[in-house]
C-alpha atoms as a PDB file:
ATOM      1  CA  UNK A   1      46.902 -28.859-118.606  1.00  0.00           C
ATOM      2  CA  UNK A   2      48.551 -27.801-114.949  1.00  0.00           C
ATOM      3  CA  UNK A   3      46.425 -28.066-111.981  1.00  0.00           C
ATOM      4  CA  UNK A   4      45.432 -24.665-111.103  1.00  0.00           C
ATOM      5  CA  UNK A   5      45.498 -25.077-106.776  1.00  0.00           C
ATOM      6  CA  UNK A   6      43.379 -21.988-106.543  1.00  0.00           C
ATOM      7  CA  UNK A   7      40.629 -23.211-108.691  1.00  0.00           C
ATOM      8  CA  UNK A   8      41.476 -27.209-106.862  1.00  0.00           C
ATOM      9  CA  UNK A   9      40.952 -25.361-103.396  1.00  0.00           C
ATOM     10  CA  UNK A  10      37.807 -23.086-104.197  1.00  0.00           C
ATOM     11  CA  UNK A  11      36.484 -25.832-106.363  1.00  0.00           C
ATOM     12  CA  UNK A  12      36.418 -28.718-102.775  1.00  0.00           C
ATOM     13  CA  UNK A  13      35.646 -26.238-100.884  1.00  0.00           C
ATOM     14  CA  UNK A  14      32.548 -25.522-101.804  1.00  0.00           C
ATOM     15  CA  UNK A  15      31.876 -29.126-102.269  1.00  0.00           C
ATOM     16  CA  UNK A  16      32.674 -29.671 -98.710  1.00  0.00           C
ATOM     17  CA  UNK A  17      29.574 -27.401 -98.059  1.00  0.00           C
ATOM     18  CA  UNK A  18      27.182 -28.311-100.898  1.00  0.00           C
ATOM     19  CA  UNK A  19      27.357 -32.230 -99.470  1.00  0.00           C
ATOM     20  CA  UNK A  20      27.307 -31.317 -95.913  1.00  0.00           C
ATOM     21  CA  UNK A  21      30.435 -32.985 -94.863  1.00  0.00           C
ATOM     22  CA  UNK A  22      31.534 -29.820 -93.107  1.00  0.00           C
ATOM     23  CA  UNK A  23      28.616 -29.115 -91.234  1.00  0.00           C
ATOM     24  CA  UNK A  24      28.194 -32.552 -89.808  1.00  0.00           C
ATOM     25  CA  UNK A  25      31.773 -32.521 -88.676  1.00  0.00           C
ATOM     26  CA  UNK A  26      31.270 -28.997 -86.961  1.00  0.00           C
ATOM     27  CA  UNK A  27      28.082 -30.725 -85.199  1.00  0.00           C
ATOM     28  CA  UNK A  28      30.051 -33.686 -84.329  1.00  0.00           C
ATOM     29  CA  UNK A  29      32.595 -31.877 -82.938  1.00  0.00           C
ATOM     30  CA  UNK A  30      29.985 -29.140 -81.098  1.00  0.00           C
ATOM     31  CA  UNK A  31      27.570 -32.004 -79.635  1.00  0.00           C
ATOM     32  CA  UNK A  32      30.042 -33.070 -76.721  1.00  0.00           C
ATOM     33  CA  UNK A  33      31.500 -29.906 -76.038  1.00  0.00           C
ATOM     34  CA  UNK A  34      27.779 -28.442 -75.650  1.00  0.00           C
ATOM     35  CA  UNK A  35      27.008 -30.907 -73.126  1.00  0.00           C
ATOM     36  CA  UNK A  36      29.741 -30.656 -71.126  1.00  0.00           C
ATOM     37  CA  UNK A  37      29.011 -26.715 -70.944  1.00  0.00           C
ATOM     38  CA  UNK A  38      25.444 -27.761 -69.996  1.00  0.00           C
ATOM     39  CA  UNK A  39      26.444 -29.925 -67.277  1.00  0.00           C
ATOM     40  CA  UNK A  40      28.932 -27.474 -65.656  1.00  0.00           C
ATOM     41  CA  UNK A  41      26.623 -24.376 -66.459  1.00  0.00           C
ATOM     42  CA  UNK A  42      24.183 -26.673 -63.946  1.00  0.00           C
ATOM     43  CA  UNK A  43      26.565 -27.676 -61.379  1.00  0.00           C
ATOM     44  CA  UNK A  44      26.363 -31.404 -62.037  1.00  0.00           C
ATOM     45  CA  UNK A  45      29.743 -31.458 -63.026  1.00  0.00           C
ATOM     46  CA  UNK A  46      33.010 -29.846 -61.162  1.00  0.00           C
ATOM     47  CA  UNK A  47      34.712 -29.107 -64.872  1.00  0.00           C
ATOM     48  CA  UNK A  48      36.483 -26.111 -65.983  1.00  0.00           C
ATOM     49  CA  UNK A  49      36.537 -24.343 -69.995  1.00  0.00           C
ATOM     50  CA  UNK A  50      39.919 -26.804 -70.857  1.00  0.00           C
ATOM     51  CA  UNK A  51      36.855 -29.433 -70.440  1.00  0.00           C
ATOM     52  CA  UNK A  52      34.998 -27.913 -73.029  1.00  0.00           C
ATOM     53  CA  UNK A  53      38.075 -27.269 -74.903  1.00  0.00           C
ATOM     54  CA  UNK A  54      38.974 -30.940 -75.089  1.00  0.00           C
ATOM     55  CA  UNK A  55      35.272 -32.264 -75.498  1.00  0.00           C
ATOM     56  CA  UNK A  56      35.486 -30.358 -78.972  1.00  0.00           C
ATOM     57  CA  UNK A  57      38.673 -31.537 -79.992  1.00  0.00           C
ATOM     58  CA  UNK A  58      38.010 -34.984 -79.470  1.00  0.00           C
ATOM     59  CA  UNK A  59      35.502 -35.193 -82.358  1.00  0.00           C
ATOM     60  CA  UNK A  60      36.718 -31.860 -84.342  1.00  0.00           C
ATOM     61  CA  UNK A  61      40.044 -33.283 -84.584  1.00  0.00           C
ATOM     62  CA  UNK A  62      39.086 -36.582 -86.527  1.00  0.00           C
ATOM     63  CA  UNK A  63      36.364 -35.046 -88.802  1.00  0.00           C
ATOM     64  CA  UNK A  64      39.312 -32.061 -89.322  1.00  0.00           C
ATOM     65  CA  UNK A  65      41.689 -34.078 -90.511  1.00  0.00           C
ATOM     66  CA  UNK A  66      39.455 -36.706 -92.484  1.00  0.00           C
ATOM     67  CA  UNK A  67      37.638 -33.647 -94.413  1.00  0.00           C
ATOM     68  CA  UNK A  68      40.990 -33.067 -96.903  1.00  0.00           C
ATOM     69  CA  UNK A  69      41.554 -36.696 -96.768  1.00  0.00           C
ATOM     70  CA  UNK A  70      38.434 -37.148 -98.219  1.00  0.00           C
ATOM     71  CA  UNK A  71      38.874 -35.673-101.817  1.00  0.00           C
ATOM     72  CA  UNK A  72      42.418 -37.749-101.771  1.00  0.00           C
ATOM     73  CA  UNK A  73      40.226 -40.512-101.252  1.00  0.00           C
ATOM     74  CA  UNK A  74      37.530 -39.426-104.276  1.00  0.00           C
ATOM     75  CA  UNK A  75      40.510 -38.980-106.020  1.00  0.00           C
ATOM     76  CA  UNK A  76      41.956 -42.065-105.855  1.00  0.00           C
ATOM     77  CA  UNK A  77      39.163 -43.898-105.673  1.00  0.00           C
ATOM     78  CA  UNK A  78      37.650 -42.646-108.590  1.00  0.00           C
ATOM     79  CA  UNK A  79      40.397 -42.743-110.832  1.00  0.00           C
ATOM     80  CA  UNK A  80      40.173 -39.053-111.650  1.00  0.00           C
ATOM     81  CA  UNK A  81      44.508 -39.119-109.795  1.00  0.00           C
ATOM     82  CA  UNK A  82      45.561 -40.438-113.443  1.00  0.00           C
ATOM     83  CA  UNK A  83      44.278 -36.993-114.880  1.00  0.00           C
ATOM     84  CA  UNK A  84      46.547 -35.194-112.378  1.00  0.00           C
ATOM     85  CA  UNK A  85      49.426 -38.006-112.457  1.00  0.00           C
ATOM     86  CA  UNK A  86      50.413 -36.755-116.019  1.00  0.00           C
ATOM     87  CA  UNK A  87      52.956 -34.611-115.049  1.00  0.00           C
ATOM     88  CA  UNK A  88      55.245 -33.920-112.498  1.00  0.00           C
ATOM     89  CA  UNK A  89      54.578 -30.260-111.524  1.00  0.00           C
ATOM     90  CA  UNK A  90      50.319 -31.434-111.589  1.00  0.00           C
ATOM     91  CA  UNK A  91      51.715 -33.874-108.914  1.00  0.00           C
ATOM     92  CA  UNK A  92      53.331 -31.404-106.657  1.00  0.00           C
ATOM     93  CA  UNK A  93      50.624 -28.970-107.211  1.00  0.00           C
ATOM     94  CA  UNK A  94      48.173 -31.448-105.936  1.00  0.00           C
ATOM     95  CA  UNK A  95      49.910 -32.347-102.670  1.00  0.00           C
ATOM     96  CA  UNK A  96      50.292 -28.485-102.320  1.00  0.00           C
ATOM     97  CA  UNK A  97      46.161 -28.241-102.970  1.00  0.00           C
ATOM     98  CA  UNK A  98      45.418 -30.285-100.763  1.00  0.00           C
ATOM     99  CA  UNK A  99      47.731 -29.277 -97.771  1.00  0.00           C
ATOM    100  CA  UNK A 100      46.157 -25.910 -98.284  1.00  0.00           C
ATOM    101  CA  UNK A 101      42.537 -27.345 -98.166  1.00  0.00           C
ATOM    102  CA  UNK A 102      43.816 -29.028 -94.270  1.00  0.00           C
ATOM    103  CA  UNK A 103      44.914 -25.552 -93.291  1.00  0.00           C
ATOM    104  CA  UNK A 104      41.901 -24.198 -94.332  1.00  0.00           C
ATOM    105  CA  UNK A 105      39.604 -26.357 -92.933  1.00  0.00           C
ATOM    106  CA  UNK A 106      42.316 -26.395 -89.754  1.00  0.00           C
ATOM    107  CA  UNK A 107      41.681 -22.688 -89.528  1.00  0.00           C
ATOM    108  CA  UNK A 108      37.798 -23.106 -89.786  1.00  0.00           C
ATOM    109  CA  UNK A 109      38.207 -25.443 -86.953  1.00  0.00           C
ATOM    110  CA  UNK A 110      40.380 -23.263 -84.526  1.00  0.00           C
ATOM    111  CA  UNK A 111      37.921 -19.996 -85.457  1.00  0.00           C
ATOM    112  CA  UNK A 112      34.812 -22.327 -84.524  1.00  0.00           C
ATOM    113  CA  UNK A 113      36.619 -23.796 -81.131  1.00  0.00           C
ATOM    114  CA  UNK A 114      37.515 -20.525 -79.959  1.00  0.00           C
ATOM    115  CA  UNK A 115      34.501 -18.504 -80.966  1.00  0.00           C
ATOM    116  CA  UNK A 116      32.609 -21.812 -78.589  1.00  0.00           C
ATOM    117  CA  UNK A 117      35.151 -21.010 -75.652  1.00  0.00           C
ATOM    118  CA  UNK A 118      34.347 -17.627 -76.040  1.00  0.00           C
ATOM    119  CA  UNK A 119      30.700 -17.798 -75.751  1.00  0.00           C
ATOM    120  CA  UNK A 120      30.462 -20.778 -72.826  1.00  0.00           C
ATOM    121  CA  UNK A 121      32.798 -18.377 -70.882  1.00  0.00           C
ATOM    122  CA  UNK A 122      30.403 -15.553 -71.038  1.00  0.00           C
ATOM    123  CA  UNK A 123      27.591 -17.858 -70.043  1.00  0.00           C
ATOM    124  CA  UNK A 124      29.538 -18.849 -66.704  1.00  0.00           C
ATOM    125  CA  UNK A 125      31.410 -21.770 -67.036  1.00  0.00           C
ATOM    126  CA  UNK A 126      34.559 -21.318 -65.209  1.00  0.00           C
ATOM    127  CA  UNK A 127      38.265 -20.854 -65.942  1.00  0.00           C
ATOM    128  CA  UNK A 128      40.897 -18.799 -67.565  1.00  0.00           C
ATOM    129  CA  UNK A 129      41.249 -18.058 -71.045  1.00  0.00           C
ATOM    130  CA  UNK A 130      44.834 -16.883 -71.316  1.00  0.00           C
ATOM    131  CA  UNK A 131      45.407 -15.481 -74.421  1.00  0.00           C
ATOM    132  CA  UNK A 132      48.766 -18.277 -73.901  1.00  0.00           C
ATOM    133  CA  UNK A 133      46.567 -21.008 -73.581  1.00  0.00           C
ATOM    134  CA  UNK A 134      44.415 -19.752 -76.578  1.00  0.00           C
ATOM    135  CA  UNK A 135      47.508 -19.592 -78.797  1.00  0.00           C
ATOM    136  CA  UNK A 136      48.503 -23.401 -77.765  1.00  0.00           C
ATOM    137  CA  UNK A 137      45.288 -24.718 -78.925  1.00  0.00           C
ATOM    138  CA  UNK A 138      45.329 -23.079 -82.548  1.00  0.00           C
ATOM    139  CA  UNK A 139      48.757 -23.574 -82.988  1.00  0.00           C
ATOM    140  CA  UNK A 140      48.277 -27.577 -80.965  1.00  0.00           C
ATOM    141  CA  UNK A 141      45.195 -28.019 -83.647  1.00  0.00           C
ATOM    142  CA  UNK A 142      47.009 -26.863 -87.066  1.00  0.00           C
ATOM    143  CA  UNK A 143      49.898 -29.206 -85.951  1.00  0.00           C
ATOM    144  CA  UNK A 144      47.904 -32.054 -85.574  1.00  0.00           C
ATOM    145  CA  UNK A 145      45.669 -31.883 -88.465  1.00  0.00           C
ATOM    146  CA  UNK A 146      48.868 -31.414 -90.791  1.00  0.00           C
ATOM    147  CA  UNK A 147      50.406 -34.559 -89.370  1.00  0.00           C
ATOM    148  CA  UNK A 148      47.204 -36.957 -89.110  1.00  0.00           C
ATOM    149  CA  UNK A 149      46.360 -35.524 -92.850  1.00  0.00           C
ATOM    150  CA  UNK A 150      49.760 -35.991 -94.271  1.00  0.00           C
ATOM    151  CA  UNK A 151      50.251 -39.800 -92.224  1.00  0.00           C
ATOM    152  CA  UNK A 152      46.672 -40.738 -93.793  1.00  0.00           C
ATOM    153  CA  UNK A 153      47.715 -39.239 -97.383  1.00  0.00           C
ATOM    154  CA  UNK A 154      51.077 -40.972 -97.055  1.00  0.00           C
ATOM    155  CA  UNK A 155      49.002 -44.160 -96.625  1.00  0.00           C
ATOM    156  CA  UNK A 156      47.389 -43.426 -99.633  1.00  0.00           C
ATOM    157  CA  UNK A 157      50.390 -43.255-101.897  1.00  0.00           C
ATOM    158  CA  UNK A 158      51.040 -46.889-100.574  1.00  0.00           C
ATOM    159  CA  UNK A 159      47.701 -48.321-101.539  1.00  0.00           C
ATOM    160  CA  UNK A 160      46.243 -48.962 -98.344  1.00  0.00           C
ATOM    161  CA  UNK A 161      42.420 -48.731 -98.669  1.00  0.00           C
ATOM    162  CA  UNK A 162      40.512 -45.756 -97.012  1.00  0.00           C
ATOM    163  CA  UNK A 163      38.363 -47.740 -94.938  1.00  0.00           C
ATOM    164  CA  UNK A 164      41.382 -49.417 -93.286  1.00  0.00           C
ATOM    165  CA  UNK A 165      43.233 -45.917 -93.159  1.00  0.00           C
ATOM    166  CA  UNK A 166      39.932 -44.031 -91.775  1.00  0.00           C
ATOM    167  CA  UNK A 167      40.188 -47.048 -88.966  1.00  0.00           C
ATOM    168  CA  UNK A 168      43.512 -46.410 -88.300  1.00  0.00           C
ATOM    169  CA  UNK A 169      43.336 -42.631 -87.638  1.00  0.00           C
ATOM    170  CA  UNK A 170      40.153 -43.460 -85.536  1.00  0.00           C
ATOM    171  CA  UNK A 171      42.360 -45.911 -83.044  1.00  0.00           C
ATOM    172  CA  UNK A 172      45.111 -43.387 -83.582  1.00  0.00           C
ATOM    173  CA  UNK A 173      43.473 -40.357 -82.298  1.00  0.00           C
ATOM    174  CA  UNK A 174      40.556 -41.505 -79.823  1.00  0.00           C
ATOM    175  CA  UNK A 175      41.649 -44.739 -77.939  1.00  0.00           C
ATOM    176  CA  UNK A 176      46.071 -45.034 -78.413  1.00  0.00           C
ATOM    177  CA  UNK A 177      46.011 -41.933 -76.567  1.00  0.00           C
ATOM    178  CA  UNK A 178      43.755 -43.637 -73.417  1.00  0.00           C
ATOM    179  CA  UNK A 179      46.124 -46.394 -73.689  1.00  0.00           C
ATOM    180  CA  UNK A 180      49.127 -44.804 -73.627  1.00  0.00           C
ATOM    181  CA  UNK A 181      47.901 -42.414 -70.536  1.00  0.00           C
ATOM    182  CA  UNK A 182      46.927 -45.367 -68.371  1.00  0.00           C
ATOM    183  CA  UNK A 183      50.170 -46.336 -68.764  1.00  0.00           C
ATOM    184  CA  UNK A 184      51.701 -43.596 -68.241  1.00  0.00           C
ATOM    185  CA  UNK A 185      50.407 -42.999 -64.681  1.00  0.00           C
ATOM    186  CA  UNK A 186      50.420 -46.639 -63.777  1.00  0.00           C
ATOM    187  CA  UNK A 187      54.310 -46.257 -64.687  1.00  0.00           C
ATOM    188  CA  UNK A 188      57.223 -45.716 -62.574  1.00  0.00           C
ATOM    189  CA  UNK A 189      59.654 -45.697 -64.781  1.00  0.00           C
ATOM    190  CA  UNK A 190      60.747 -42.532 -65.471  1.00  0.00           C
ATOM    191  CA  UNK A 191      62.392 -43.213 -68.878  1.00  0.00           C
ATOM    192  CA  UNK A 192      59.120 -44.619 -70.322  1.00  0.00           C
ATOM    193  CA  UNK A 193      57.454 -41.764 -69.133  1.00  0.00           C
ATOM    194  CA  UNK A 194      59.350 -39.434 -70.819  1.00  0.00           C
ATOM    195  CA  UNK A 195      59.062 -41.221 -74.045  1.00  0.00           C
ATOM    196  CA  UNK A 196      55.441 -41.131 -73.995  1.00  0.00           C
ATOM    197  CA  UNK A 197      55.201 -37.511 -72.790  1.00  0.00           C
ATOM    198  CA  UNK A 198      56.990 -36.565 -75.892  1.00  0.00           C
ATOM    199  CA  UNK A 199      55.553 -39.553 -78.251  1.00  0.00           C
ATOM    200  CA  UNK A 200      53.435 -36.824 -80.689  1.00  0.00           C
ATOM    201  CA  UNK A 201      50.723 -40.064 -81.117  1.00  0.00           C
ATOM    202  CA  UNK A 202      50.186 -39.319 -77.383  1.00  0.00           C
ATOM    203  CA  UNK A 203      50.513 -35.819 -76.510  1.00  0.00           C
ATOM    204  CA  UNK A 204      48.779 -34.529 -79.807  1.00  0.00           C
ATOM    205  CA  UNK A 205      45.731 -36.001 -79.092  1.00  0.00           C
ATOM    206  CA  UNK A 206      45.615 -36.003 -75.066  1.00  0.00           C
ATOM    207  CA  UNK A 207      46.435 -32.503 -74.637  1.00  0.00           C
ATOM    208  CA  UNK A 208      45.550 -30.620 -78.176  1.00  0.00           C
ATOM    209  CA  UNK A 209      42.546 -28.973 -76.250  1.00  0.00           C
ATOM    210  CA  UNK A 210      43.621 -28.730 -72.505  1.00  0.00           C
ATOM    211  CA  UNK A 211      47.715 -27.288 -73.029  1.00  0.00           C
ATOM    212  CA  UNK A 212      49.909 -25.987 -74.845  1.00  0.00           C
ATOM    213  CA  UNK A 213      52.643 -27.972 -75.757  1.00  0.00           C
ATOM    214  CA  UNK A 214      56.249 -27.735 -74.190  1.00  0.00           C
ATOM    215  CA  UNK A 215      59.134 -26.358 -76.505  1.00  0.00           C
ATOM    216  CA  UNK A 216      60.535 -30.465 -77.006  1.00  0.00           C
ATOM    217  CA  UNK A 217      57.329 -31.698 -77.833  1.00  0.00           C
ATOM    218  CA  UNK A 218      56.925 -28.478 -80.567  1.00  0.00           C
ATOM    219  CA  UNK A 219      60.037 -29.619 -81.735  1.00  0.00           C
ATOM    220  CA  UNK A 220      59.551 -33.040 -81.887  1.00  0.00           C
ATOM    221  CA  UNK A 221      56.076 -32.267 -84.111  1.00  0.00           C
ATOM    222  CA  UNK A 222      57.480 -29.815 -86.454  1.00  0.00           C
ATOM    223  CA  UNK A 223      60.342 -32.012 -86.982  1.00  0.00           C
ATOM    224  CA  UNK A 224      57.755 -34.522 -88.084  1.00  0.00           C
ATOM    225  CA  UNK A 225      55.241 -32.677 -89.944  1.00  0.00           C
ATOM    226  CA  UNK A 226      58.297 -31.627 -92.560  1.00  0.00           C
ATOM    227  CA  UNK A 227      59.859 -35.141 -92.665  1.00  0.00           C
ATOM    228  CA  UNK A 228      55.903 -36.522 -93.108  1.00  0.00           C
ATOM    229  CA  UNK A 229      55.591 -33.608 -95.648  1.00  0.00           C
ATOM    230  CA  UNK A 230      58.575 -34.569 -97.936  1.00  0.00           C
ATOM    231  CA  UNK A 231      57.606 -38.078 -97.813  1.00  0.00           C
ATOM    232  CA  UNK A 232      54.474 -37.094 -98.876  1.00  0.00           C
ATOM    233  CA  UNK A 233      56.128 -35.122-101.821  1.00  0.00           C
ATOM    234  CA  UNK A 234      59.004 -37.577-102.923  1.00  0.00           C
ATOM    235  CA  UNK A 235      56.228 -40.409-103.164  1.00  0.00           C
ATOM    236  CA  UNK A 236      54.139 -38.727-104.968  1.00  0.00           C
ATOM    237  CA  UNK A 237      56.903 -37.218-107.402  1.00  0.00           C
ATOM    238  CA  UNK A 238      58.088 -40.671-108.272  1.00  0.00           C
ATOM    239  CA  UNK A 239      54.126 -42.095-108.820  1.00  0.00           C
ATOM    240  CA  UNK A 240      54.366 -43.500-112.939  1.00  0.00           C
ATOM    241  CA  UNK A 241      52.294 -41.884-115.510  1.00  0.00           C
END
């Protein structure tokens, strides 16, 4: 039987709602940014909307990318993989499943981040909303979801165990980026500084919600997410039945 990726995606999808996994990564990702919009809306803060904008991302963008990553892991985990594993096109349908559920659940993300910037602006808390800087953050936010998804799938294929790889994307995304940006302006050296400005494990996560990206650092990503992507897809094509 071939894995149908329409039925795959409809079928997670709602299973991503019925167990609430979706709705307490929205919260998790809404909690800090609503805070920060309550402390500027009452002047205890001097912060702008690009605040808000990066208080979501920096709990949207793990539970984003660790939704999809999650039925790899039931997958796997469960066993149910040999079922799909029996054939060659089942395999490549299934990486293509579940890269569609990340852009879906990317997409949910981006509608939910914007529709909050939206609202907070309205309510007073200033800054611009250029419809430039609007189009960095979806297009910042699908970029990094498809990478972190795709790094922590690749992980997968290898064997490594989902609580280590969950840990990993944690450090990756939340505290790697802290570290690389105190050293980046403690740094004088200009050639270091470069290579961290356009290390994707830095400027993904430090400036998904506050910039767009520069046309180097797009480059560098896409570059990347395809090379990521056919790793992804060569693995998985050569797993044994």
């Amino acid at each position: 039987m071939q894995l149908n990726i329409h039925n795959y995606v409809s079928y997670n999808g709602i299973d991503l709602l019925k167990k609430g996994h979706l709705l307490v990564g929205v919260l998790a990702a809404f909690a800090p940014a609503i805070v920060m919009s309550a402390l500027i809306l009452t002047e205890t803060t001097p912060f702008y909307i690009k605040h808000v904008s990066s208080f979501y991302c920096m709990l949207g963008m793990l539970a984003a990318v660790l939704h999809p990553l999650y039925f790899v892991n039931r997958d796997y985990s469960s066993k149910a993989i040999s079922l799909i594993n029996n054939s060659k096109q089942n395999r490549k349908n299934y990486v293509m499943a579940n890269v569609v559920i990340a852009l879906y659940v990317s997409l949910l993300y981006v509608v939910l981040g914007i529709g909050l910037l939206l609202v907070t602006k309205q309510l007073g808390v200033p800054g611009e909303l250029e419809v430039s800087f609007l189009l960095g953050f979806s297009a910042n936010f699908f970029l990094l979801v498809l990478t972190y998804f795709l790094f922590g799938y690749l992980l997968f294929l290898y064997g490594i165990r989902s609580g280590a790889i969950y840990l990993i994307l944690t450090v990756m995304l939340l505290f790697i980026p802290n570290i690389l940006s105190n050293i980046l302006y403690s740094t004088n050296n200009s050639f270091l500084s470069g290579l961290i400005e356009n290390f994707p494990g830095y400027f993904y996560p430090a400036l998904v919600g506050s910039n767009p990206l520069s046309l180097l650092q797009y480059s560098i990503g896409c570059v990347i997410l395809l090379v990521l992507f056919l790793l992804v897809f060569n693995k998985s094509k050569k797993i044994e039945m």
